[in-house]
PDB file of N, CA and C in Angstrom:
ATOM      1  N   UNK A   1     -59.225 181.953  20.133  1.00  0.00           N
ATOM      2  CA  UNK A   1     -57.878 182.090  20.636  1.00  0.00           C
ATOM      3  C   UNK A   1     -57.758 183.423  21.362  1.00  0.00           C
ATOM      4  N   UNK A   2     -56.973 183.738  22.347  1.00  0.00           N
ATOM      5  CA  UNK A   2     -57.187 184.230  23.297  1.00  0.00           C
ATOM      6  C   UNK A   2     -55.536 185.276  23.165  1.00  0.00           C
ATOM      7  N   UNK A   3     -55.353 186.174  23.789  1.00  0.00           N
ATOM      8  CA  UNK A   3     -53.584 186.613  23.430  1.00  0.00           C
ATOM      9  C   UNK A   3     -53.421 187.766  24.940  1.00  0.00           C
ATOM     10  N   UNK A   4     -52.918 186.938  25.918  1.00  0.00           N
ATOM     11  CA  UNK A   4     -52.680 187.785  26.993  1.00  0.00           C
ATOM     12  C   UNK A   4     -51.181 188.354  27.324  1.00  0.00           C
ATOM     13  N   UNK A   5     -50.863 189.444  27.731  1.00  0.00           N
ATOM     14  CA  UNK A   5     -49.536 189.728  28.722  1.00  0.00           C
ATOM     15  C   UNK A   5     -49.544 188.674  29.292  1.00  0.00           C
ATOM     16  N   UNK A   6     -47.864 188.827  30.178  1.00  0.00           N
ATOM     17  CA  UNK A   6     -47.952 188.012  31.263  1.00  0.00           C
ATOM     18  C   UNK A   6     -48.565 188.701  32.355  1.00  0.00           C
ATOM     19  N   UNK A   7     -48.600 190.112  32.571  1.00  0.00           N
ATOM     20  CA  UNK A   7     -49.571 189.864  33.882  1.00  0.00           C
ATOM     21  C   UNK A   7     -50.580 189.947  33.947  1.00  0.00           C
ATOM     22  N   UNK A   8     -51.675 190.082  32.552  1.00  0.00           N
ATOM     23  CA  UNK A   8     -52.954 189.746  32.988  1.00  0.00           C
ATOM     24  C   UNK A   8     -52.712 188.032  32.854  1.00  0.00           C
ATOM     25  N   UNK A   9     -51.890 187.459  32.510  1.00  0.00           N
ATOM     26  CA  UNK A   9     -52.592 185.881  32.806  1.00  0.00           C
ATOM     27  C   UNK A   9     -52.305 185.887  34.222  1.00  0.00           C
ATOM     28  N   UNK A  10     -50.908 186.394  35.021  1.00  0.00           N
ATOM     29  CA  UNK A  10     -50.866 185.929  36.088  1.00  0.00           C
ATOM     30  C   UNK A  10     -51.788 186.247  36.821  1.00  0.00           C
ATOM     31  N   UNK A  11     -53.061 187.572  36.538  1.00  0.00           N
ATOM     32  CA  UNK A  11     -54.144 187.625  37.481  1.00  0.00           C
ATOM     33  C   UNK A  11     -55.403 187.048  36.752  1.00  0.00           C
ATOM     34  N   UNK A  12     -55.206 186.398  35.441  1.00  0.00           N
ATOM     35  CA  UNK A  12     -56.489 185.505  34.770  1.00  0.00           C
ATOM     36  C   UNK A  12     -56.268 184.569  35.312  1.00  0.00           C
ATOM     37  N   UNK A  13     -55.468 183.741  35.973  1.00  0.00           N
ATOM     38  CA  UNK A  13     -54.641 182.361  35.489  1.00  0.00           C
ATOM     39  C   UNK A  13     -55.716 181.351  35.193  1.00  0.00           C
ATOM     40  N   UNK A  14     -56.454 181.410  36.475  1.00  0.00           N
ATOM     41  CA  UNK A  14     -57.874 180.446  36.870  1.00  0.00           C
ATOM     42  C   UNK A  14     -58.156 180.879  35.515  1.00  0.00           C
ATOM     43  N   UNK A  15     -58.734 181.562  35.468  1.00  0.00           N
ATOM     44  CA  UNK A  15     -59.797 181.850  34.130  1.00  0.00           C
ATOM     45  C   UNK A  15     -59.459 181.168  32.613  1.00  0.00           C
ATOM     46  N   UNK A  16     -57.968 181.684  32.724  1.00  0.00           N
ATOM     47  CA  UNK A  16     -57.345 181.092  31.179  1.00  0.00           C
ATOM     48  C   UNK A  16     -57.367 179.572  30.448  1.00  0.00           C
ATOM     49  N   UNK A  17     -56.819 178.725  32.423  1.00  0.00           N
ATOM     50  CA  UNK A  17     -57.025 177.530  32.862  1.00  0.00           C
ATOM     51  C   UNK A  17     -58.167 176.982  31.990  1.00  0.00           C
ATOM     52  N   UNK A  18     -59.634 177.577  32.926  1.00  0.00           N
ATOM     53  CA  UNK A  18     -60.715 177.159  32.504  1.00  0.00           C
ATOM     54  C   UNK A  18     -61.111 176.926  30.645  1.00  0.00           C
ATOM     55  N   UNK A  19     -60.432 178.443  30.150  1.00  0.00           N
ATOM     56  CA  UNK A  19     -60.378 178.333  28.458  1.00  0.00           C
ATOM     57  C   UNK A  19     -60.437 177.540  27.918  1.00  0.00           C
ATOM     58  N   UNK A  20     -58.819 177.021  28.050  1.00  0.00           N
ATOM     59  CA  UNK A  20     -58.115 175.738  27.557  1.00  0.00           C
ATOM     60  C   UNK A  20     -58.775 174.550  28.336  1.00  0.00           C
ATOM     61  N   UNK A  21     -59.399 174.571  29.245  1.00  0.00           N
ATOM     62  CA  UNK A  21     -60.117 173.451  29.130  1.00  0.00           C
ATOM     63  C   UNK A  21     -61.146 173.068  28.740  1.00  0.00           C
ATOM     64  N   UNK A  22     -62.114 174.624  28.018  1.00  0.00           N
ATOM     65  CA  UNK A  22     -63.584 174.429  27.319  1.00  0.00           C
ATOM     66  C   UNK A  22     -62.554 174.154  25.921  1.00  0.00           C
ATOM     67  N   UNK A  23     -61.505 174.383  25.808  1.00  0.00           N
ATOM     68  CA  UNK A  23     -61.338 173.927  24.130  1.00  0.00           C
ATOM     69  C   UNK A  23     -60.326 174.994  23.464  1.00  0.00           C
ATOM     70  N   UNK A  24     -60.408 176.072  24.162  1.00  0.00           N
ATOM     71  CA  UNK A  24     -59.631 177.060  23.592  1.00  0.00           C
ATOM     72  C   UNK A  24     -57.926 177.304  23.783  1.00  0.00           C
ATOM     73  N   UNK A  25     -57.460 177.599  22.659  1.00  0.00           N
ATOM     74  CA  UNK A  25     -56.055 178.247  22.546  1.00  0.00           C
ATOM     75  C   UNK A  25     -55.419 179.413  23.686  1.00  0.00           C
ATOM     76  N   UNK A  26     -54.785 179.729  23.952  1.00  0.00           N
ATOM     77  CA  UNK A  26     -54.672 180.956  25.206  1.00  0.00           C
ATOM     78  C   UNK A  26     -52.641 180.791  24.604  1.00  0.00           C
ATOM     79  N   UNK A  27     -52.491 182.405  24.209  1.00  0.00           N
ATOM     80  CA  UNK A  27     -51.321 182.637  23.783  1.00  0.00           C
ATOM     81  C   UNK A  27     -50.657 183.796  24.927  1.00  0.00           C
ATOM     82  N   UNK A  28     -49.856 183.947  25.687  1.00  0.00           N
ATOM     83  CA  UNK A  28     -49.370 184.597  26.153  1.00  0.00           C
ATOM     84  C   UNK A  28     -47.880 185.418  26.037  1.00  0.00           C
ATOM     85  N   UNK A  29     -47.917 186.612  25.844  1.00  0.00           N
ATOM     86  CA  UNK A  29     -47.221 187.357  25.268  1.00  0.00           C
ATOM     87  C   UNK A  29     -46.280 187.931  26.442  1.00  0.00           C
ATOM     88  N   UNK A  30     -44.880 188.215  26.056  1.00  0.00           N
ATOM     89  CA  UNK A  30     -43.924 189.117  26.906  1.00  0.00           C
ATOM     90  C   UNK A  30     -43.381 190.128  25.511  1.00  0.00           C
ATOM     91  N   UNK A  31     -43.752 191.388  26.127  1.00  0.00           N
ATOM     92  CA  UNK A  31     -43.253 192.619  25.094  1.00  0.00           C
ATOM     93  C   UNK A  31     -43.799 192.625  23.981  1.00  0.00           C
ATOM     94  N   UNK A  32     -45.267 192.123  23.449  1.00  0.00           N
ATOM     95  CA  UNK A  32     -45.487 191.692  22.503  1.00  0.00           C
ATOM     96  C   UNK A  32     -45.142 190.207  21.772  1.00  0.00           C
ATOM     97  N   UNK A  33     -44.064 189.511  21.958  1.00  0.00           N
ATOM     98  CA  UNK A  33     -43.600 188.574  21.530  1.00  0.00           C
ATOM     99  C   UNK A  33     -44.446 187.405  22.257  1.00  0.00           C
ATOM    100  N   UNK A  34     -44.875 186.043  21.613  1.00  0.00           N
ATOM    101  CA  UNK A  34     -45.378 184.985  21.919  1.00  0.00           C
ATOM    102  C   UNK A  34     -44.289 184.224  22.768  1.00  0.00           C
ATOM    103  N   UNK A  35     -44.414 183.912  24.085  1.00  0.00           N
ATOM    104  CA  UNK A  35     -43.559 182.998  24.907  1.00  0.00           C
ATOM    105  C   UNK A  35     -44.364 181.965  25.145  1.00  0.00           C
ATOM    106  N   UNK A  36     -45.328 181.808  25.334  1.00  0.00           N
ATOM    107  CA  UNK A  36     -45.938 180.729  26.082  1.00  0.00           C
ATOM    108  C   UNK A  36     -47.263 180.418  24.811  1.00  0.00           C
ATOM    109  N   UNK A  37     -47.382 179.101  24.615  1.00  0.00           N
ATOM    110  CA  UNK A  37     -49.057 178.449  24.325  1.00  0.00           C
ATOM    111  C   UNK A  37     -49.712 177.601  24.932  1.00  0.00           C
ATOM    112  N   UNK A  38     -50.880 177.987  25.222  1.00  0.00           N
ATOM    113  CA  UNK A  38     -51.592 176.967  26.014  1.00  0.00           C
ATOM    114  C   UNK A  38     -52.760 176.095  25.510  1.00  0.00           C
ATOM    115  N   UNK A  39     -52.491 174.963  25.278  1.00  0.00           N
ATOM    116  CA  UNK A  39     -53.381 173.999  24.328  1.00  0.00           C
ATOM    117  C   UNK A  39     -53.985 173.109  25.048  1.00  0.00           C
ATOM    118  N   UNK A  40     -55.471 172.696  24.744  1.00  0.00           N
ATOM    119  CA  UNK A  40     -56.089 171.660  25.933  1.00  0.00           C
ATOM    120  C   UNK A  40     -55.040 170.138  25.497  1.00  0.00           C
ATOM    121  N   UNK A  41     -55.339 169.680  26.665  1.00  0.00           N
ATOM    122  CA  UNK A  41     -54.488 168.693  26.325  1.00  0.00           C
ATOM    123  C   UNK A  41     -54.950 167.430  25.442  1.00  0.00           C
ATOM    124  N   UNK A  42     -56.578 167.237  25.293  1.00  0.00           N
ATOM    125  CA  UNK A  42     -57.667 166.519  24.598  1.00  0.00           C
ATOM    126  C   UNK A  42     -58.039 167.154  23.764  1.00  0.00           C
ATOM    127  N   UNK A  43     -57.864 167.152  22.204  1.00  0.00           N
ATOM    128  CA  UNK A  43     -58.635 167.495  20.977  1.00  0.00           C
ATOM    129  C   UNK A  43     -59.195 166.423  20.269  1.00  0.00           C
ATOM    130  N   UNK A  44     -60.382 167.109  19.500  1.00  0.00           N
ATOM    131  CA  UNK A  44     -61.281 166.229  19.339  1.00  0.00           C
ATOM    132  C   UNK A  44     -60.680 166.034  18.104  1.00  0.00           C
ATOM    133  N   UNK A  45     -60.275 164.834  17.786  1.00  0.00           N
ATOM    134  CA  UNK A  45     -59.669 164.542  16.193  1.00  0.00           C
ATOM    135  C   UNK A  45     -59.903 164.886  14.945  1.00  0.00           C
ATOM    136  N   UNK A  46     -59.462 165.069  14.490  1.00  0.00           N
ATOM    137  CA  UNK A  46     -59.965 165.995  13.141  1.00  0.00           C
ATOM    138  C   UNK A  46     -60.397 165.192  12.146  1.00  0.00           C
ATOM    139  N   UNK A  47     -59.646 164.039  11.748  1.00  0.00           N
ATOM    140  CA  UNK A  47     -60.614 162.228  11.236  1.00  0.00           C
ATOM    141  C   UNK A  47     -59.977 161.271  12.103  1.00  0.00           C
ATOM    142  N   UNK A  48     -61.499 160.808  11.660  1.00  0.00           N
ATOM    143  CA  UNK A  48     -61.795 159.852  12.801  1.00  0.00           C
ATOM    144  C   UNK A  48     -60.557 158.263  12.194  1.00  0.00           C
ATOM    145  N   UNK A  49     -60.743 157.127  12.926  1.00  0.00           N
ATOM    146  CA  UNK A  49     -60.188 155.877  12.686  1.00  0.00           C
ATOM    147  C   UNK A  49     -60.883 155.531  11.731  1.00  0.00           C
ATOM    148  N   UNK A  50     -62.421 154.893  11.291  1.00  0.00           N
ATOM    149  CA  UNK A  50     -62.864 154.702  10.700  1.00  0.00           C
ATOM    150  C   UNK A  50     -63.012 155.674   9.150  1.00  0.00           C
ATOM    151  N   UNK A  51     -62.555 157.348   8.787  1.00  0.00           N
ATOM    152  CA  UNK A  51     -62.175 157.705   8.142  1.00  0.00           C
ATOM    153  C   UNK A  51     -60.976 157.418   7.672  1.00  0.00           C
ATOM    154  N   UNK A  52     -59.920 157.002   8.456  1.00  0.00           N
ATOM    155  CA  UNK A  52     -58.528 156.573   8.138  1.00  0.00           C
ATOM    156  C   UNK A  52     -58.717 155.534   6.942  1.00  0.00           C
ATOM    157  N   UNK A  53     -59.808 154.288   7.858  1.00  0.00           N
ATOM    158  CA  UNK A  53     -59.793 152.988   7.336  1.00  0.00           C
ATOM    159  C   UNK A  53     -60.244 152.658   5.777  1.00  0.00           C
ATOM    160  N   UNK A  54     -61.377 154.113   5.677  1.00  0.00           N
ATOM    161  CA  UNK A  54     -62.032 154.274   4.262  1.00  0.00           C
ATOM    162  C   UNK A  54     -61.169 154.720   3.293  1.00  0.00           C
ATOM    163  N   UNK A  55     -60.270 155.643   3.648  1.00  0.00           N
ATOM    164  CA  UNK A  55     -58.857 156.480   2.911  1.00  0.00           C
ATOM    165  C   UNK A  55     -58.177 155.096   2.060  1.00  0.00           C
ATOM    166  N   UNK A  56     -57.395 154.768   3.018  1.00  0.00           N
ATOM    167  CA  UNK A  56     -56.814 153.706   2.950  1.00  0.00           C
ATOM    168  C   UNK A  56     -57.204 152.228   1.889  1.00  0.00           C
ATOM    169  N   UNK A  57     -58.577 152.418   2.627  1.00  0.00           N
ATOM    170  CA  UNK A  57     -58.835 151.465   1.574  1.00  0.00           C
ATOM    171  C   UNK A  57     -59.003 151.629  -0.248  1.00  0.00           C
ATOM    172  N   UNK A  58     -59.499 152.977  -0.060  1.00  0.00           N
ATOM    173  CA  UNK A  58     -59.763 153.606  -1.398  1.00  0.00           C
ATOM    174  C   UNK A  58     -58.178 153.442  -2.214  1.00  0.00           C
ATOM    175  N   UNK A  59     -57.169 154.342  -1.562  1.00  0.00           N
ATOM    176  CA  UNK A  59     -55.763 154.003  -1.982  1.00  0.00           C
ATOM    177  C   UNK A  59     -55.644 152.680  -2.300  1.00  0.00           C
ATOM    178  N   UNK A  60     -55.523 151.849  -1.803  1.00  0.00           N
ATOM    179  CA  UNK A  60     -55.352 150.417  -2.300  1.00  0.00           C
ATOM    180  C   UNK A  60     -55.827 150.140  -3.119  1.00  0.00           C
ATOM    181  N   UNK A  61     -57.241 150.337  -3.416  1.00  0.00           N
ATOM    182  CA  UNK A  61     -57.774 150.025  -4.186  1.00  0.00           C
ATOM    183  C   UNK A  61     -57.511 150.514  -5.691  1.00  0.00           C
ATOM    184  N   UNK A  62     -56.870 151.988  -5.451  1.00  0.00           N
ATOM    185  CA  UNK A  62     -56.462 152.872  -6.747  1.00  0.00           C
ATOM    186  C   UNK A  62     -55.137 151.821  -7.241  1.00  0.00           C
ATOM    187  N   UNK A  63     -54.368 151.866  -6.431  1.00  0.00           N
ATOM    188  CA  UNK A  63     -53.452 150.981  -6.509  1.00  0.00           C
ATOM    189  C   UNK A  63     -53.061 150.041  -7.328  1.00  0.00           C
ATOM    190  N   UNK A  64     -54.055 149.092  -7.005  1.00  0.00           N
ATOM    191  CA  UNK A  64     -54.378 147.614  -7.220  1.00  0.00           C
ATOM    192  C   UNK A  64     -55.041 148.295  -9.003  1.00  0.00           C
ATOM    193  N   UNK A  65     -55.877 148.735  -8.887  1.00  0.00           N
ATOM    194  CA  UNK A  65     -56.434 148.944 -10.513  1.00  0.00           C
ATOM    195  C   UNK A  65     -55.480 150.102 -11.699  1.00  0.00           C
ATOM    196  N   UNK A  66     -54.623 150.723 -10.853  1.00  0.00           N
ATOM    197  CA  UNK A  66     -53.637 150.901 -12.002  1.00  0.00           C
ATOM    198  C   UNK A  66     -51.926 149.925 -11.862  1.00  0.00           C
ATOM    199  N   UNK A  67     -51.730 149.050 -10.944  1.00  0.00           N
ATOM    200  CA  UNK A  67     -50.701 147.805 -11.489  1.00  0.00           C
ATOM    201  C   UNK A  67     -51.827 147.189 -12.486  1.00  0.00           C
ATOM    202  N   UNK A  68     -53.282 146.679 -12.185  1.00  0.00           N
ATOM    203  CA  UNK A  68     -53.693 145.612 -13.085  1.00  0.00           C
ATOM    204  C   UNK A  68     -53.773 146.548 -14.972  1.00  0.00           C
ATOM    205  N   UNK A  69     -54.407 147.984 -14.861  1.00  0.00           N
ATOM    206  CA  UNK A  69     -53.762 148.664 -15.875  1.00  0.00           C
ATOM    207  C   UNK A  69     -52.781 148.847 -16.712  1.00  0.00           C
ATOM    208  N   UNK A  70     -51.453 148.738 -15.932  1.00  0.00           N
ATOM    209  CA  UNK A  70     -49.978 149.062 -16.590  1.00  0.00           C
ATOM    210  C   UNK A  70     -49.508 147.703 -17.007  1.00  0.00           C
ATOM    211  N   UNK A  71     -49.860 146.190 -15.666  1.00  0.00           N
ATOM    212  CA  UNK A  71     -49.532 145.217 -16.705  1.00  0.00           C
ATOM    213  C   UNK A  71     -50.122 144.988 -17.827  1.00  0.00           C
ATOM    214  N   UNK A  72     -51.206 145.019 -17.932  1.00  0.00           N
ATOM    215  CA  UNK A  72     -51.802 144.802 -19.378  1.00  0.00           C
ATOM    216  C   UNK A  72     -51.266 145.258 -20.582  1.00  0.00           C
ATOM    217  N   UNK A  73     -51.215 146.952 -20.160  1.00  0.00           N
ATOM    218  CA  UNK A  73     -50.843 147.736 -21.490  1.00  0.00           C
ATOM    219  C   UNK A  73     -49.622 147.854 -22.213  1.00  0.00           C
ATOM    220  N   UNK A  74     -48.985 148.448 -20.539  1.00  0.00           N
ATOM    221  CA  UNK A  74     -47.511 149.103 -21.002  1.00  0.00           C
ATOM    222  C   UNK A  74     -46.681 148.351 -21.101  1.00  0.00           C
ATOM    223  N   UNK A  75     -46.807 147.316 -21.065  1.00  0.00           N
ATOM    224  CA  UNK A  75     -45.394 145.900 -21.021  1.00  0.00           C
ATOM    225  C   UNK A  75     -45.359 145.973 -22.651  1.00  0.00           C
ATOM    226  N   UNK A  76     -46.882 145.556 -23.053  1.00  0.00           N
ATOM    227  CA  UNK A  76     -46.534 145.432 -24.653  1.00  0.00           C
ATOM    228  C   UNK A  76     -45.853 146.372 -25.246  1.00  0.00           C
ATOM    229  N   UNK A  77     -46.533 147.576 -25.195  1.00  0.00           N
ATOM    230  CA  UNK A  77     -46.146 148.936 -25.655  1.00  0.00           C
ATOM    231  C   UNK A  77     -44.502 149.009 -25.728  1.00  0.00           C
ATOM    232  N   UNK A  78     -43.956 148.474 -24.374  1.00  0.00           N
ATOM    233  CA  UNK A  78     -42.594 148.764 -24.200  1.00  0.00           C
ATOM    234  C   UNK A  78     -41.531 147.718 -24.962  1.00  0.00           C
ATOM    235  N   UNK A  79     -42.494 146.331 -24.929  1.00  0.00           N
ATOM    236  CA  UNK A  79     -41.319 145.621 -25.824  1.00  0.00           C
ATOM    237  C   UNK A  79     -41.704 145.987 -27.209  1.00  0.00           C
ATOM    238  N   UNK A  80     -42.549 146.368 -27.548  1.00  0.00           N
ATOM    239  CA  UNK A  80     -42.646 146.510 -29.260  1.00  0.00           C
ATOM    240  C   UNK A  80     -41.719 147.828 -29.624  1.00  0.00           C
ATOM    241  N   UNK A  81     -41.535 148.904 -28.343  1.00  0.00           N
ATOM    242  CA  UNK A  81     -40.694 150.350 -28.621  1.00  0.00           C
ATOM    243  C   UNK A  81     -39.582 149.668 -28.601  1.00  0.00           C
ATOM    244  N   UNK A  82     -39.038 148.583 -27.891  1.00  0.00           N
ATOM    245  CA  UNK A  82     -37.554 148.235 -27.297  1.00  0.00           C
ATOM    246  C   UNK A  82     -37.260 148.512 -26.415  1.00  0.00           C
ATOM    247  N   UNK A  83     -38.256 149.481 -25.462  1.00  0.00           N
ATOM    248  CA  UNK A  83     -37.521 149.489 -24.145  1.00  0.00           C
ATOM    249  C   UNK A  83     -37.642 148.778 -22.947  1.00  0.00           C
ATOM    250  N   UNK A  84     -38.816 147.564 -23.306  1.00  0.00           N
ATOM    251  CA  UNK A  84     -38.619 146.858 -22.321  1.00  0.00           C
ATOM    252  C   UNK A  84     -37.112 146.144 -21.937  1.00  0.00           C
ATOM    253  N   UNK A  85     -37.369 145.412 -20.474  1.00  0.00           N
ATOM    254  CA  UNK A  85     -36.052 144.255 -20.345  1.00  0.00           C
ATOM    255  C   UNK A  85     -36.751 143.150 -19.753  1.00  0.00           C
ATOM    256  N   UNK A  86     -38.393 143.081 -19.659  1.00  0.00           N
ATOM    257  CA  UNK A  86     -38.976 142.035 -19.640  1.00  0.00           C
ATOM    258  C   UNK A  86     -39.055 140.978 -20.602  1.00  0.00           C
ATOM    259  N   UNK A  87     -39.120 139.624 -20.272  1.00  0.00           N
ATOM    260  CA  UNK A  87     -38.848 138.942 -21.347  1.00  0.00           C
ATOM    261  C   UNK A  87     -40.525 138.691 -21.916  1.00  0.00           C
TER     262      UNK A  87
END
């Protein structure tokens, strides 16, 4: 990441340009203060689709094996305490 005035960007500009398009951040400052960010407009994703799809599936799967868990157990548990309202 990169942190220019405004007038060295206005005499980097090309250059800064180029930054943000190898990949890099470029922050430009007035008085010290951040006014401007410059972000490529293509980042390389941080997970992929096929990571999504594995996530996802895992969740479900957690899912699915603690409903088949809780019906088993806790229904009984709860009508023998009384607090079920299952019949």
């Amino acid at each position: 990441m990169q942190t220019v005035g405004i007038y060295e960007a206005k005499t980097r500009f090309s250059a800064l340009i180029e930054a943000v398009e190898q990949g890099e951040e470029v922050r430009i400052t007035r008085h010290g203060k951040e006014v401007v960010r410059m972000l490529p407009v293509r980042r390389r994703p941080v997970i992929t689709d096929e990571q999504i799809a594995r996530e996802l599936g895992q969740i479900d799967a957690l899912h699915a094996s603690i409903r088949a868990a809780t019906a088993h157990t806790a229904a009984p548990a709860l009508r023998r305490s009384g607090q079920s309202t299952a019949a």
